[in-house]
PDB file of N, CA and C in Angstrom:
ATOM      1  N   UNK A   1      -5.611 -35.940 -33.148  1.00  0.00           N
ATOM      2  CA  UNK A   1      -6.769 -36.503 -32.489  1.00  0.00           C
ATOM      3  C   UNK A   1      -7.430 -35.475 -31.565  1.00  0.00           C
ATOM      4  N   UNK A   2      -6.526 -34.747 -30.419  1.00  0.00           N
ATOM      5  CA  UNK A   2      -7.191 -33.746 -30.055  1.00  0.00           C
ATOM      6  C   UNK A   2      -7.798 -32.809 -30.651  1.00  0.00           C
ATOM      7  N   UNK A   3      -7.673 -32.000 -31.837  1.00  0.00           N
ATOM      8  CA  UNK A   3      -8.223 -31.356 -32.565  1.00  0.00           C
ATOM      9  C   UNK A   3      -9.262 -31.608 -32.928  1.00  0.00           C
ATOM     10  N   UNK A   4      -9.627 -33.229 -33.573  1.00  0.00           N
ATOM     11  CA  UNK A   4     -10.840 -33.367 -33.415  1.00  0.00           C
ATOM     12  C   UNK A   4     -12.011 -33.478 -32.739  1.00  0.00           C
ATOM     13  N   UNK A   5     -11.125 -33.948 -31.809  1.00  0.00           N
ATOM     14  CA  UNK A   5     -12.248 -34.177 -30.080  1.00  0.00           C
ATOM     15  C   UNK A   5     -12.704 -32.541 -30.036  1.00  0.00           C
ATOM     16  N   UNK A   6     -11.778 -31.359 -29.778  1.00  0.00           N
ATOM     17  CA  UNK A   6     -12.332 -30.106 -29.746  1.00  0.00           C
ATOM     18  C   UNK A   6     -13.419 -29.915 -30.963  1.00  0.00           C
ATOM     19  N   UNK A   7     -13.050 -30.069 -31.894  1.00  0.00           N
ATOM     20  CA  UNK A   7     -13.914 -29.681 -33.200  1.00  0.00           C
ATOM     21  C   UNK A   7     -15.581 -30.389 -32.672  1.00  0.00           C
ATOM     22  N   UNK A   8     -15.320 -31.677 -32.354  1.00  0.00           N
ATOM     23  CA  UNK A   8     -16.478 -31.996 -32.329  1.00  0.00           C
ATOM     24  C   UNK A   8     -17.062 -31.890 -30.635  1.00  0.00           C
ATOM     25  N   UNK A   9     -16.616 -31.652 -29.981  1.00  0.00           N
ATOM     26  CA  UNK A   9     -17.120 -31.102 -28.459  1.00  0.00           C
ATOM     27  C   UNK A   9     -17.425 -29.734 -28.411  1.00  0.00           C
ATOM     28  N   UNK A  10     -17.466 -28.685 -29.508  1.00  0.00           N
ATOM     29  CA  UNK A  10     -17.563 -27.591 -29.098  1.00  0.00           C
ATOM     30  C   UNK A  10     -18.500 -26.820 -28.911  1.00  0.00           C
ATOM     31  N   UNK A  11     -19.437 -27.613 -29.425  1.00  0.00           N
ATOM     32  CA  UNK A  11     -20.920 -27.029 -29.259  1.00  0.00           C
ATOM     33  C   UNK A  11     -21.342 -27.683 -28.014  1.00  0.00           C
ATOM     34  N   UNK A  12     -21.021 -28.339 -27.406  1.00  0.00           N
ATOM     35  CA  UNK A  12     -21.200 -29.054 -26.325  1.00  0.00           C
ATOM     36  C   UNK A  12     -20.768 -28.198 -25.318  1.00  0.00           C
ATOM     37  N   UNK A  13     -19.320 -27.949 -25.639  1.00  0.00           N
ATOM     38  CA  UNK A  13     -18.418 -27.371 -24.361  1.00  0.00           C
ATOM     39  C   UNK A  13     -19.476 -25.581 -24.318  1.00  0.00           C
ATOM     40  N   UNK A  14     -19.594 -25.240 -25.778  1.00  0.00           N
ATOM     41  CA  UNK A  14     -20.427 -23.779 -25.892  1.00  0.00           C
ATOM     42  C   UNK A  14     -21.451 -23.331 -25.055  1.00  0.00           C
ATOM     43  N   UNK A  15     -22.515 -24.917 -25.118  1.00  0.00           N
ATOM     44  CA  UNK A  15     -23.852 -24.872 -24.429  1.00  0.00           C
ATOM     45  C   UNK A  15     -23.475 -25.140 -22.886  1.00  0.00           C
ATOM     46  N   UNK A  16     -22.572 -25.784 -22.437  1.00  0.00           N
ATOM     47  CA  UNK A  16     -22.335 -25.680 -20.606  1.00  0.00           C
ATOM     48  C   UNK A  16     -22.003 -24.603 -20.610  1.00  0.00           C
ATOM     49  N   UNK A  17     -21.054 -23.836 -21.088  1.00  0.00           N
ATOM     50  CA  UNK A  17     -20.432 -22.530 -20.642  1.00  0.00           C
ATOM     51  C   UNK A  17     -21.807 -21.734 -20.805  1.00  0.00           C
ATOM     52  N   UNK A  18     -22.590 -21.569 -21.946  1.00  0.00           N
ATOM     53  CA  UNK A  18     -23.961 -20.981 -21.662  1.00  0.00           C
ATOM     54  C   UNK A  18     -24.699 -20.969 -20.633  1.00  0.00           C
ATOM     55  N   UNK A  19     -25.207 -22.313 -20.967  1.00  0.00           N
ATOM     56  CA  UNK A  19     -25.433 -22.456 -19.211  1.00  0.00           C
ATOM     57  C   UNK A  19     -25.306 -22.175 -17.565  1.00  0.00           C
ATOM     58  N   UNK A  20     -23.933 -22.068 -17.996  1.00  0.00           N
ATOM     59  CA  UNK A  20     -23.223 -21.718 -16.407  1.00  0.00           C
ATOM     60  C   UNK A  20     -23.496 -20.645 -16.381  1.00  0.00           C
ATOM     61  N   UNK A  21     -23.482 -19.491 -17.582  1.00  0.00           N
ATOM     62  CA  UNK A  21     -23.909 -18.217 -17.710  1.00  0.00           C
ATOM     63  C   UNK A  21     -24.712 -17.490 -17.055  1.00  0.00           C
ATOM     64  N   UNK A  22     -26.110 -18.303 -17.720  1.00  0.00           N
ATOM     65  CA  UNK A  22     -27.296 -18.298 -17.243  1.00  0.00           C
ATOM     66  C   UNK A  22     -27.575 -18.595 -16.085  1.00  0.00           C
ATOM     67  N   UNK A  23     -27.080 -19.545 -15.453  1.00  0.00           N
ATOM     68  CA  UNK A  23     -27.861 -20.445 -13.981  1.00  0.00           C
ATOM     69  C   UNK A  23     -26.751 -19.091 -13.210  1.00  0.00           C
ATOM     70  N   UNK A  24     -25.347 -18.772 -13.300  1.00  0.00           N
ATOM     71  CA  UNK A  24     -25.243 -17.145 -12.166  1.00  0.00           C
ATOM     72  C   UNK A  24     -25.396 -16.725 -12.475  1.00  0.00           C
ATOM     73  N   UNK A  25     -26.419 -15.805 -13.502  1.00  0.00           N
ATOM     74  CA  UNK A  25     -27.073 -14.285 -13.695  1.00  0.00           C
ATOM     75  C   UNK A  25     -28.544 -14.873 -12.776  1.00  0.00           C
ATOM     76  N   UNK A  26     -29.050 -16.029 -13.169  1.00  0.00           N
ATOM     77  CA  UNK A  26     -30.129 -16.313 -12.195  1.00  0.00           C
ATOM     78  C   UNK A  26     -30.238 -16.025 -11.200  1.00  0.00           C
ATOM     79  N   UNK A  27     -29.278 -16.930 -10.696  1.00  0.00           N
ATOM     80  CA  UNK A  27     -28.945 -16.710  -9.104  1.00  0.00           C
ATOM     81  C   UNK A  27     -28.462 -15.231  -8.269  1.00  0.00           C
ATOM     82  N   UNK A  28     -27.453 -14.777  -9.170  1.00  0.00           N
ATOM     83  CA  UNK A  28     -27.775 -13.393  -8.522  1.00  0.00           C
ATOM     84  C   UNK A  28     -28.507 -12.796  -9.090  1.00  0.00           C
ATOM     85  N   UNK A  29     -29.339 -12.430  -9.384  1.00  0.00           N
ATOM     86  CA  UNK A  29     -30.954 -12.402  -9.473  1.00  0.00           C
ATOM     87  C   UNK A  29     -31.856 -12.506  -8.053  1.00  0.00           C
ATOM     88  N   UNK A  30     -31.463 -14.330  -8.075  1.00  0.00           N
ATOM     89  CA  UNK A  30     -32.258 -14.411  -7.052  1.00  0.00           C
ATOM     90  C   UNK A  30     -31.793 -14.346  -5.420  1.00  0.00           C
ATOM     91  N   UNK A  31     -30.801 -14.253  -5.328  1.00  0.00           N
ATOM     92  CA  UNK A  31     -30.128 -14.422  -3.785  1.00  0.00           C
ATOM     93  C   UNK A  31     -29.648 -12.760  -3.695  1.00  0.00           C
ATOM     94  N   UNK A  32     -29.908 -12.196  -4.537  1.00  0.00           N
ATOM     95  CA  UNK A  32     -29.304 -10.756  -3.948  1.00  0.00           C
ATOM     96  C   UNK A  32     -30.247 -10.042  -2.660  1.00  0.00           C
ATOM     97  N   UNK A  33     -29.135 -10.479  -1.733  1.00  0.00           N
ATOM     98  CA  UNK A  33     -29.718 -10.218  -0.158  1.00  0.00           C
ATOM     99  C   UNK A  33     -29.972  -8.605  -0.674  1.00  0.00           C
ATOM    100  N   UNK A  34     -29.742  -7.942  -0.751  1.00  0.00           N
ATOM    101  CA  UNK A  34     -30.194  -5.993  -0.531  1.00  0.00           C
ATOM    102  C   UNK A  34     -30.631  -5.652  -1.450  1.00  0.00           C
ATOM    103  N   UNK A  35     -31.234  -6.424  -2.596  1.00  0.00           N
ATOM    104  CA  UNK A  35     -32.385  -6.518  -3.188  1.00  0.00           C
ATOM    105  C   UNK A  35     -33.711  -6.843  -2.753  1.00  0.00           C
ATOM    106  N   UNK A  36     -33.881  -7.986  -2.058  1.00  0.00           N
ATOM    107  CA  UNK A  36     -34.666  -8.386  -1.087  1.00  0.00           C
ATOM    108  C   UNK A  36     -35.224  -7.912   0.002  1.00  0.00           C
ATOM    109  N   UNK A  37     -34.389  -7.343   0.685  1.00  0.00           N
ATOM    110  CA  UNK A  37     -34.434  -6.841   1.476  1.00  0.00           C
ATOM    111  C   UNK A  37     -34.783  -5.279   1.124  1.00  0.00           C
ATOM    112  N   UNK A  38     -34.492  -4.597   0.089  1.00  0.00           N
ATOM    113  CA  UNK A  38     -35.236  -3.410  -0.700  1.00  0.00           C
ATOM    114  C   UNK A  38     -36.801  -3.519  -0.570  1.00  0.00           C
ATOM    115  N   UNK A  39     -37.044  -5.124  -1.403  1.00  0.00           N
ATOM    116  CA  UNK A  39     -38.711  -5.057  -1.917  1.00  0.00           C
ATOM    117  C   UNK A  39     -38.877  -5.211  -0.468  1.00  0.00           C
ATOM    118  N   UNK A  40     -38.605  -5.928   0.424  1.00  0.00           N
ATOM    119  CA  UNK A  40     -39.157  -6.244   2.151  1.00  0.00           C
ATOM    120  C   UNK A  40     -39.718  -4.675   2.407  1.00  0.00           C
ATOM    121  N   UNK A  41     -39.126  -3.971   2.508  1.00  0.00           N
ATOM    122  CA  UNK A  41     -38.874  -2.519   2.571  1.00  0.00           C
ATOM    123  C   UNK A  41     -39.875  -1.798   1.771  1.00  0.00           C
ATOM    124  N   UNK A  42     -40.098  -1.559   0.617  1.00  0.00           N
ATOM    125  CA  UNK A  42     -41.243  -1.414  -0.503  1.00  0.00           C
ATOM    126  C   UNK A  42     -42.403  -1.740   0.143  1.00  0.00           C
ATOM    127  N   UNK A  43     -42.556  -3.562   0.449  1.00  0.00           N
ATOM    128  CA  UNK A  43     -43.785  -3.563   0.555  1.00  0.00           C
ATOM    129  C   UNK A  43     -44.427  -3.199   1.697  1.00  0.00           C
ATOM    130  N   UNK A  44     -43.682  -3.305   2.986  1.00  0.00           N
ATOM    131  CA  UNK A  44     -43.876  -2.311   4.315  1.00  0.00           C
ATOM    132  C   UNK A  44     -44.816  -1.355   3.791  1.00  0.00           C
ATOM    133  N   UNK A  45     -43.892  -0.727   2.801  1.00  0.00           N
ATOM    134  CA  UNK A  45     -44.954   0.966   2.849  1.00  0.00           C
ATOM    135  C   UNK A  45     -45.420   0.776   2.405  1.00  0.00           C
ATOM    136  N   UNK A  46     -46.087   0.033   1.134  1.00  0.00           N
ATOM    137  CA  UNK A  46     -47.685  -0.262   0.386  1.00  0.00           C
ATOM    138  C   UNK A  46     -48.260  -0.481   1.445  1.00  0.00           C
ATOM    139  N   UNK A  47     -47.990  -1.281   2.280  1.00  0.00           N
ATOM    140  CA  UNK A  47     -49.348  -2.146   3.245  1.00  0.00           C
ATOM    141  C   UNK A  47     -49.348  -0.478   4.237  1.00  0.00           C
ATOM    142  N   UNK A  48     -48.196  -0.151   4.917  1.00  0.00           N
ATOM    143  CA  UNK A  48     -48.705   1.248   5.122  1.00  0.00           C
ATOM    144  C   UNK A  48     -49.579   2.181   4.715  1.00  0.00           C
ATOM    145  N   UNK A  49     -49.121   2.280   3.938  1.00  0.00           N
ATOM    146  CA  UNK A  49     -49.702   3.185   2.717  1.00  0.00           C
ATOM    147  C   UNK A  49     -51.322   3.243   2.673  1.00  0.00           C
ATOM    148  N   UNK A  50     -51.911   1.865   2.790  1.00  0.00           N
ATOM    149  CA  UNK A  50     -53.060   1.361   2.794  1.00  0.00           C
ATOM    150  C   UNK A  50     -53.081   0.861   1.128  1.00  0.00           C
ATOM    151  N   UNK A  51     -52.321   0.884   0.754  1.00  0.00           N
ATOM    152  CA  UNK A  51     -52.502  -0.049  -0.980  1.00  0.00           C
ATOM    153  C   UNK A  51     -51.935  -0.844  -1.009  1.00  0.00           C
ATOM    154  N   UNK A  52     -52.067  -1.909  -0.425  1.00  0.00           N
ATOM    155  CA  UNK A  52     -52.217  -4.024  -0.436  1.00  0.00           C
ATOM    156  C   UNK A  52     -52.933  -4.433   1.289  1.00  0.00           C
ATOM    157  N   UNK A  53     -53.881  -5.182   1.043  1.00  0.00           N
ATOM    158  CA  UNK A  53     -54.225  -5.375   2.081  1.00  0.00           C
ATOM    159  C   UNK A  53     -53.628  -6.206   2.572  1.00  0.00           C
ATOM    160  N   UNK A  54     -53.684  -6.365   4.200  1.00  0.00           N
ATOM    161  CA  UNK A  54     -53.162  -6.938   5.076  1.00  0.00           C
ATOM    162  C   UNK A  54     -52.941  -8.614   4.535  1.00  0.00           C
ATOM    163  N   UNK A  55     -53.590  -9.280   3.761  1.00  0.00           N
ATOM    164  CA  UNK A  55     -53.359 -10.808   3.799  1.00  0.00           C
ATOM    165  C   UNK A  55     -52.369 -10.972   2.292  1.00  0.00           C
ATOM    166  N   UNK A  56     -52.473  -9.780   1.377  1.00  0.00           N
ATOM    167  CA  UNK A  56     -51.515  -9.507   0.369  1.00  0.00           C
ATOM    168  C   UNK A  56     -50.074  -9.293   1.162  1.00  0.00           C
ATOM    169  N   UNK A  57     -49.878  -8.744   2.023  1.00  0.00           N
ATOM    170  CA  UNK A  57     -48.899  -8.049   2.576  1.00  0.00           C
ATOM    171  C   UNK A  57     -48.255  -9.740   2.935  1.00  0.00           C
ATOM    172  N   UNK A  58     -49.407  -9.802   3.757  1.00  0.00           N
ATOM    173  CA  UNK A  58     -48.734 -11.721   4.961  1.00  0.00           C
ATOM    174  C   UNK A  58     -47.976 -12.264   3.434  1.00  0.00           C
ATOM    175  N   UNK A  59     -48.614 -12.670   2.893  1.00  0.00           N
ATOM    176  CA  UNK A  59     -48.775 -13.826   1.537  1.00  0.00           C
ATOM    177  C   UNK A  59     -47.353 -13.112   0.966  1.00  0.00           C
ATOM    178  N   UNK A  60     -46.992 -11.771   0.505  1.00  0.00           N
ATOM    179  CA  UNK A  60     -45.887 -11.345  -0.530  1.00  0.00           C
ATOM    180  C   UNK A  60     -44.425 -11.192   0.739  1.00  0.00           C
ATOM    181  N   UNK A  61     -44.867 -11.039   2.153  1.00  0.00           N
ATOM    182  CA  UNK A  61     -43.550 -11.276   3.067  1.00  0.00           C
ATOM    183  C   UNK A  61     -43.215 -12.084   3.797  1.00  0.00           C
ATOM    184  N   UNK A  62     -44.121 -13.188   3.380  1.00  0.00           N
ATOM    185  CA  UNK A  62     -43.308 -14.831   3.723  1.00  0.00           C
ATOM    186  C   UNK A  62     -42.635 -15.298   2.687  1.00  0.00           C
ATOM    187  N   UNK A  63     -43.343 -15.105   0.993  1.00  0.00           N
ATOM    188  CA  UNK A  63     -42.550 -15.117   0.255  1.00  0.00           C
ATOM    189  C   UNK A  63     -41.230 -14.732   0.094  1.00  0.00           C
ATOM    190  N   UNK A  64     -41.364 -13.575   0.311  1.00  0.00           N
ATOM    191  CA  UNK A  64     -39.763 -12.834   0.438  1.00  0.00           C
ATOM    192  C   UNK A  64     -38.731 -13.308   1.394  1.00  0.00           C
ATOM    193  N   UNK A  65     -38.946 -13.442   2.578  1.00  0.00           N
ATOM    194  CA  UNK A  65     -38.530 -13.830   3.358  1.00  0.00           C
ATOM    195  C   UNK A  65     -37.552 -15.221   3.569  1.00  0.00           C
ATOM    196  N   UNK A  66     -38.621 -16.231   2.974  1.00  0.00           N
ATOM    197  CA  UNK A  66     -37.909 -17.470   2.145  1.00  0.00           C
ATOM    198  C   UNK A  66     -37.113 -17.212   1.452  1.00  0.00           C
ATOM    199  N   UNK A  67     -37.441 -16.024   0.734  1.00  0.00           N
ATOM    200  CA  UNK A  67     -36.121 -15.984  -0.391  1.00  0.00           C
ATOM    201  C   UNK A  67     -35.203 -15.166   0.298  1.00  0.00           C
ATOM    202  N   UNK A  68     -35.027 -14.750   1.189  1.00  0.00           N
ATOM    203  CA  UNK A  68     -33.922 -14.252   2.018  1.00  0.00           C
ATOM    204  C   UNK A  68     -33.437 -14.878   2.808  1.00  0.00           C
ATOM    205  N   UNK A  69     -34.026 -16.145   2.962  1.00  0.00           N
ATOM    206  CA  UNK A  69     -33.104 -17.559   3.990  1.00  0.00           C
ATOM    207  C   UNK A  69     -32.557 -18.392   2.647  1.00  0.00           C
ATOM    208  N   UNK A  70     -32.799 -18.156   1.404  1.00  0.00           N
ATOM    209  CA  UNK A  70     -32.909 -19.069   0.873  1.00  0.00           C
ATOM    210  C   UNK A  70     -31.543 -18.553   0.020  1.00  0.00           C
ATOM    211  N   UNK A  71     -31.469 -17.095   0.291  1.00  0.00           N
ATOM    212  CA  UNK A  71     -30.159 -16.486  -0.218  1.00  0.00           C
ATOM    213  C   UNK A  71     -29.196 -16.334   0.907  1.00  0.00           C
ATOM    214  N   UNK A  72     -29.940 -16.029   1.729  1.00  0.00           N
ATOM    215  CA  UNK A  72     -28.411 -16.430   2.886  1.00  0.00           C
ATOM    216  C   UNK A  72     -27.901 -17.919   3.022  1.00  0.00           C
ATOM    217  N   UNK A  73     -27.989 -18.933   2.632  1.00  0.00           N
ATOM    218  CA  UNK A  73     -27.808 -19.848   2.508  1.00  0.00           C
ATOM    219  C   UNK A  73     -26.817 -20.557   1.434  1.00  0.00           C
ATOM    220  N   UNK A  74     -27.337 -19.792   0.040  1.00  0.00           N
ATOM    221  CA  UNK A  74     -26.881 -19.646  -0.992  1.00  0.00           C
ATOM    222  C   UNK A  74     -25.233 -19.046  -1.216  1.00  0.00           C
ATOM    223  N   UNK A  75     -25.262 -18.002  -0.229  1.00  0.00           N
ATOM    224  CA  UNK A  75     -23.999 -17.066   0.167  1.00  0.00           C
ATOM    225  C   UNK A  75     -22.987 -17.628   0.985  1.00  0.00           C
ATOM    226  N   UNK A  76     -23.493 -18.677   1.806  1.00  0.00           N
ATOM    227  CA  UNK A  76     -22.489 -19.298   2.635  1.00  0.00           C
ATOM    228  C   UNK A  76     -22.281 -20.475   1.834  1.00  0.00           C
ATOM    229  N   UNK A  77     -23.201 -21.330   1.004  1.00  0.00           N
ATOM    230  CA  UNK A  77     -22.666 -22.504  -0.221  1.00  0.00           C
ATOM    231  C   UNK A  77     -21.552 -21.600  -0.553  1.00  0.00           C
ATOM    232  N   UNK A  78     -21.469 -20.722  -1.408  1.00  0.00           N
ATOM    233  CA  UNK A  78     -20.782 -19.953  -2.171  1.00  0.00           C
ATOM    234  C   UNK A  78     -19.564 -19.684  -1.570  1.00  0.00           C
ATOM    235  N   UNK A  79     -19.229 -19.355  -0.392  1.00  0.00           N
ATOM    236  CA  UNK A  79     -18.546 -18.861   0.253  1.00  0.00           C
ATOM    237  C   UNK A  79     -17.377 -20.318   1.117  1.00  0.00           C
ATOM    238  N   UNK A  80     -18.178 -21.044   0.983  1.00  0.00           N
ATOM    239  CA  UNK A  80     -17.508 -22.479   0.967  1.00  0.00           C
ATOM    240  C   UNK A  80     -16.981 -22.996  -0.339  1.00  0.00           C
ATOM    241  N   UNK A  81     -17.448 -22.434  -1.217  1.00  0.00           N
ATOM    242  CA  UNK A  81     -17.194 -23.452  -2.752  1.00  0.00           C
ATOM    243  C   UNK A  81     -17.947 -24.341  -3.058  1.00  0.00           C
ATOM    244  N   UNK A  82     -19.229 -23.678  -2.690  1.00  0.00           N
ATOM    245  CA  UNK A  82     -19.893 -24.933  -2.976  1.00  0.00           C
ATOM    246  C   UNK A  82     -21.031 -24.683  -3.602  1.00  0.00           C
ATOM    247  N   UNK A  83     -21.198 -24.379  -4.658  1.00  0.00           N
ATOM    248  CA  UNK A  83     -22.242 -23.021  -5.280  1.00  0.00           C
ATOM    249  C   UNK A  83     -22.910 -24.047  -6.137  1.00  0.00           C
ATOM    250  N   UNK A  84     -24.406 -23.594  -6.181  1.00  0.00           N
ATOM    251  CA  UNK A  84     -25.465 -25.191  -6.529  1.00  0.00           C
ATOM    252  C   UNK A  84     -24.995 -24.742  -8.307  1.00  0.00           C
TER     253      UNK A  84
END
């Protein structure tokens, strides 16, 4: 009986494990604090630079920024066991 339950769950069990795959390559993707904190850094010197103007600059480092509360956050789920 177990054999069959596997036989027929396995494309099932295949596509979560895919999944899970996918959703942490995402995530570290997206929560990688010194990544973030790289482009933070990047875009400093464009707007320095004088190539993005000042309301490009506001607009792309609040963005970022969110995503750097939004990964420190992420890091302490994680760090609890408690990873979305």
């Amino acid at each position: 009986m177990f054999l069959l339950d596997d036989i027929i769950l396995a494309p099932l069990k295949g596509t979560v494990w895919l999944g899970k795959k996918i959703r942490d390559h995402v995530n570290e993707k997206m929560y990688n604090i010194p990544a973030i904190k790289e482009d933070l850094k990047f875009l400093e010197e464009r707007f320095h630079a004088g190539q993005i103007s000042k309301k490009e600059f506001e607009e792309r480092e609040d963005l970022l920024l969110k995503r750097l509360e939004e990964a420190k956050a992420y890091e302490e789920l994680k760090a609890q066991g408690q990873e979305r």
